[in-house]
Protein backbone atom coordinates (compact mmCIF):
# COMPACT_ATOMS: atom_id res chain seq x y z
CA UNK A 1 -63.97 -40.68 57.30
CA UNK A 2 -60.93 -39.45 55.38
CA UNK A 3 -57.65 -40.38 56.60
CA UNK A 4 -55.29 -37.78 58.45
CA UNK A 5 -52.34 -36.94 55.98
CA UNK A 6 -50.04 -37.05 58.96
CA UNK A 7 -51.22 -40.71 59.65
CA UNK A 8 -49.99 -41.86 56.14
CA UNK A 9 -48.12 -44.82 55.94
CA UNK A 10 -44.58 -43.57 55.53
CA UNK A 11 -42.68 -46.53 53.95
CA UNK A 12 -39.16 -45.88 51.73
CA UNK A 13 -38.33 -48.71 49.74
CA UNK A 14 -34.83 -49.72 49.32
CA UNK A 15 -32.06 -51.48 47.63
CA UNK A 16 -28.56 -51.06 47.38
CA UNK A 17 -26.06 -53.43 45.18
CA UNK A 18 -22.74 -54.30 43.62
CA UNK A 19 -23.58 -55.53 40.18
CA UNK A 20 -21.32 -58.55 38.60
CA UNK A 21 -19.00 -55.78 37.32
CA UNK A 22 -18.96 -54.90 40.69
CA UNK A 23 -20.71 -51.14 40.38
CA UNK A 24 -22.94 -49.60 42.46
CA UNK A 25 -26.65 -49.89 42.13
CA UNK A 26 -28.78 -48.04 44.63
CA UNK A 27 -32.06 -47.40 44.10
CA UNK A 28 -34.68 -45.75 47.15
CA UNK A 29 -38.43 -44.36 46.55
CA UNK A 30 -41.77 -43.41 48.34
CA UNK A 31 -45.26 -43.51 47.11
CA UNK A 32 -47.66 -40.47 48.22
CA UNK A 33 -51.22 -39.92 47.31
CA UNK A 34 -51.36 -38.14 44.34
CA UNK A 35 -53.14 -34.87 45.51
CA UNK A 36 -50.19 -34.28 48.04
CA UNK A 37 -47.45 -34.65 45.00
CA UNK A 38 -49.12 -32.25 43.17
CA UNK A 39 -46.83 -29.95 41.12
CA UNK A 40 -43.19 -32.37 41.99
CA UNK A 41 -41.38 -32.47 39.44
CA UNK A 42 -37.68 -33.80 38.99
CA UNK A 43 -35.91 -30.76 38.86
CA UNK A 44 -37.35 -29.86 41.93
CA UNK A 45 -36.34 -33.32 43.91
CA UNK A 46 -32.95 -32.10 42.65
CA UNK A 47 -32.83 -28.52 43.98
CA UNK A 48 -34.38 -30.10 47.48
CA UNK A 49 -31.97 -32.75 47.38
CA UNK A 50 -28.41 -30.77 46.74
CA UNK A 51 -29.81 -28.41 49.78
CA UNK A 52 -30.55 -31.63 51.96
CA UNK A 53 -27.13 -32.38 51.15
CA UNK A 54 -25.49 -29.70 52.25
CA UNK A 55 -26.90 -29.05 55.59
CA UNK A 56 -27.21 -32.84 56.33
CA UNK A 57 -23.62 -32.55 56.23
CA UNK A 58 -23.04 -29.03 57.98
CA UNK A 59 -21.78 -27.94 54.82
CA UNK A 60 -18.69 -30.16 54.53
CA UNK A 61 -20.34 -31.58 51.22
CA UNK A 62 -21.00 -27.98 49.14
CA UNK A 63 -22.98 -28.94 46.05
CA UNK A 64 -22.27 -26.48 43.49
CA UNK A 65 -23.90 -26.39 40.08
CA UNK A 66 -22.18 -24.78 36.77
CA UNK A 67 -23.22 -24.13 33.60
CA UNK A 68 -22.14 -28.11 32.42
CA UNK A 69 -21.74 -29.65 35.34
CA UNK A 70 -23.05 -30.35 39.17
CA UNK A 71 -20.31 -30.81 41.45
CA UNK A 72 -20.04 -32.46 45.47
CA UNK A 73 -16.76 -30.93 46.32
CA UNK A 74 -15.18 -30.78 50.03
CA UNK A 75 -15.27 -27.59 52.33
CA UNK A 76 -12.20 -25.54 51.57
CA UNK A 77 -11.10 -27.39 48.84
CA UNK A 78 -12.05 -26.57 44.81
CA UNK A 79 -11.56 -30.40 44.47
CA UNK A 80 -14.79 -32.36 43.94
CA UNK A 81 -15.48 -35.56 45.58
CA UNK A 82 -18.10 -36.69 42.25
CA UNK A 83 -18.84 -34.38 39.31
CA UNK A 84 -22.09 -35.08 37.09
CA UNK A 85 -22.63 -33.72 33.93
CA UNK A 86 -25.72 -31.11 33.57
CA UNK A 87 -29.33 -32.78 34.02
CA UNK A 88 -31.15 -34.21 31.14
CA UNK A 89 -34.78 -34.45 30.89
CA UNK A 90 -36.69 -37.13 29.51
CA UNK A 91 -40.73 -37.98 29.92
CA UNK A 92 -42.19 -40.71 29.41
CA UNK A 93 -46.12 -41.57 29.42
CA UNK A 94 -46.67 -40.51 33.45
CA UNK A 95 -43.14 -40.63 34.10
CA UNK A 96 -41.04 -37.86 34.27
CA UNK A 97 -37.00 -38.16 34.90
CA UNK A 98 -33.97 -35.80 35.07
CA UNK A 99 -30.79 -37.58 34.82
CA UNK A 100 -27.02 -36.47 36.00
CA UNK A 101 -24.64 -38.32 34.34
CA UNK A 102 -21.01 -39.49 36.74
CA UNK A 103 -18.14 -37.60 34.69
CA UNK A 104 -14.97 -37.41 37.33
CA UNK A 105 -13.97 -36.59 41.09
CA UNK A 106 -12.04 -38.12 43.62
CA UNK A 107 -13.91 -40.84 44.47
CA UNK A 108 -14.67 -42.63 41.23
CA UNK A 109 -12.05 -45.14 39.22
CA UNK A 110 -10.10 -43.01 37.37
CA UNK A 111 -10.67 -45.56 34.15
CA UNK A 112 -14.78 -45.30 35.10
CA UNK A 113 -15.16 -41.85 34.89
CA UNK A 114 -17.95 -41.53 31.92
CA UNK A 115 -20.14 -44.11 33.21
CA UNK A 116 -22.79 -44.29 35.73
CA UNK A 117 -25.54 -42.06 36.85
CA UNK A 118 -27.93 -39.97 39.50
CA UNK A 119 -31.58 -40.04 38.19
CA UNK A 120 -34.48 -38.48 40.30
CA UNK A 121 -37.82 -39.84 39.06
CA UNK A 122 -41.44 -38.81 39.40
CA UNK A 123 -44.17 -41.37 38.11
CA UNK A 124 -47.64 -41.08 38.33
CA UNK A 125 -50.74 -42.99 38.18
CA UNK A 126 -54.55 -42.11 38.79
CA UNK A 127 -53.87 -42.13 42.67
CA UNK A 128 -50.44 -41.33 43.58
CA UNK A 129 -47.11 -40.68 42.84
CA UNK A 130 -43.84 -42.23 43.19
CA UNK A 131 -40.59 -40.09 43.87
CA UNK A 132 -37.47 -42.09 43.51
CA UNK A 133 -33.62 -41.83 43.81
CA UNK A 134 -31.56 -43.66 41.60
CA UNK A 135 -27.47 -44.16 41.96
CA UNK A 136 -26.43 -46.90 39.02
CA UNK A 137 -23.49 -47.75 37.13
CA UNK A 138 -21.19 -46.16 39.86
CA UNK A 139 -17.45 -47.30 40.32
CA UNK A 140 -16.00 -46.78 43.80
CA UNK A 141 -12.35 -45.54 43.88
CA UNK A 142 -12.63 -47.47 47.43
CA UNK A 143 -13.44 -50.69 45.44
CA UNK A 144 -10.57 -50.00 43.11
CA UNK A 145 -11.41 -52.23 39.97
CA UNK A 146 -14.03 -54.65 38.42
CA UNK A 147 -13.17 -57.41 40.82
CA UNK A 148 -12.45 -56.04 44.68
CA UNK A 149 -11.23 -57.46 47.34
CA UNK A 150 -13.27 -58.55 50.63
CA UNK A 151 -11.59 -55.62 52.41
CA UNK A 152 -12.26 -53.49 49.56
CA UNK A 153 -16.00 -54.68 49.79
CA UNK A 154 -16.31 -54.11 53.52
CA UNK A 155 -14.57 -50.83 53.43
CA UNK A 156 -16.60 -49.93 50.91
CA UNK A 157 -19.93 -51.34 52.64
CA UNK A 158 -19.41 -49.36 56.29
CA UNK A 159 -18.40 -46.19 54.27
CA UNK A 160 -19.64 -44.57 51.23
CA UNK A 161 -21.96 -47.32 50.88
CA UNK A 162 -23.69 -46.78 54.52
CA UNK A 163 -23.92 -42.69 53.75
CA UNK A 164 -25.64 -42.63 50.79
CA UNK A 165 -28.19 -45.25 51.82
CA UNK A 166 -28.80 -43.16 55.07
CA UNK A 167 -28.59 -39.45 53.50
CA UNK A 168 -31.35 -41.12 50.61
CA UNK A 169 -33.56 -42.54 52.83
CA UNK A 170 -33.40 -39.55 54.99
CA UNK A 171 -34.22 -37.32 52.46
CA UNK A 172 -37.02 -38.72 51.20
CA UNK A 173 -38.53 -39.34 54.60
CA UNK A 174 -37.99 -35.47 54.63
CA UNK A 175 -39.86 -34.96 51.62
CA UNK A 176 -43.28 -37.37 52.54
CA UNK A 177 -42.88 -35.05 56.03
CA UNK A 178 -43.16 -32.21 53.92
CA UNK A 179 -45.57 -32.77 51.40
CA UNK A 180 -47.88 -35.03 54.14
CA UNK A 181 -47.60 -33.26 57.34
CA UNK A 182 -45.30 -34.73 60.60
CA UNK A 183 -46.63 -38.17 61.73
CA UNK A 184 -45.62 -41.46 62.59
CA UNK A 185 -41.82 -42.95 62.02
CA UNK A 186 -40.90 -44.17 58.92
CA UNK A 187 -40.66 -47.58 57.77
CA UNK A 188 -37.63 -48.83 55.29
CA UNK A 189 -38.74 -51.78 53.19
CA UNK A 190 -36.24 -54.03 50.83
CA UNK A 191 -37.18 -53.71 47.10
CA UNK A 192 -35.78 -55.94 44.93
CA UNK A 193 -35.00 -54.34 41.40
CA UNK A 194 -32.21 -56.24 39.92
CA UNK A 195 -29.79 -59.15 41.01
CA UNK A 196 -26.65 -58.76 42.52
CA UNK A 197 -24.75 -58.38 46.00
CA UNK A 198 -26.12 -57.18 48.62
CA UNK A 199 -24.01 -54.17 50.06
């Protein structure tokens, strides 16, 4: 008997590092069956994700996109809290990826600036398809430099680090509900990608 898409197992894997030069790796996906994913493509995980953003946040985060550049900024301010360089496509076999490079804002290193990026990523196989978020090479202005304190760790950890990991996994748990149908809670699993501290 065929399964009930809203009784799919709804698991988002997840991991979430400082690398030895102390940058941000965050990485969060879910797997769907491939006739549900259907027609997802990066760009659209984008659009879906910049408009999660904003009303997750009651518009105090306004994405705003340009003609070079896609920017978080702060209600009422023209300042922007990260700035990305326009998306880049690339495709690869069954893999498709858009990529947004970090190029300024207010809360990266002002010496890390160029580095580091947002990649949304749809790969696909002969029975499903994985959607995945991907923060790396990301310098905290909270961490300050290459080699942060504890303090700088913790504040770090219980801040910025804390709301991306929820507004990620959130987001993609909002996706799988609507691409499978409403159904049963969703299950966050560790994924181990690369090596590095635990934040």
């Amino acid at each position: 008997m065929p399964r009930d898409d809203a009784m799919l197992p709804r698991e988002i894997a997840c991991q979430q590092i400082l690398l030895e030069d102390s940058s941000v790796f965050s990485i969060q996906w879910t797997t769907l069956p491939g006739r549900l994913a259907a027609g997802v493509t990066p760009a659209w995980l984008l659009e879906r994700y910049l408009a999660y953003i904003r009303g997750f946040t009651c518009t105090l985060i306004r994405p705003r996109r340009t003609g070079e550049r896609v920017e978080f900024c702060l209600a009422g301010t023209a300042r922007s809290l990260i700035s990305f360089t326009a998306p880049r496509g690339s495709r690869e076999a069954s893999q498709e990826s858009l990529s947004l490079g970090i190029c300024g804002g207010i809360l990266v290193q002002s010496g890390q600036r160029r580095r580091g990026e947002l990649a949304f990523t749809v790969a696909a196989d002969e029975e499903s398809v994985r959607l995945t978020l991907c923060l790396s090479g990301y310098c905290p202005l909270i961490l300050g430099s290459a080699t942060p304190s504890p303090l700088r760790k913790t504040l770090y950890r219980v801040t910025q680090a804390t709301l991306h990991k929820v507004v990620t996994i959130r987001f993609l748990a909002h996706i799988h509900r609507e691409l499978a149908g409403r159904g049963g809670a969703v299950k966050v699993v560790p994924a181990r990608v690369r090596e590095g501290e635990e934040i």
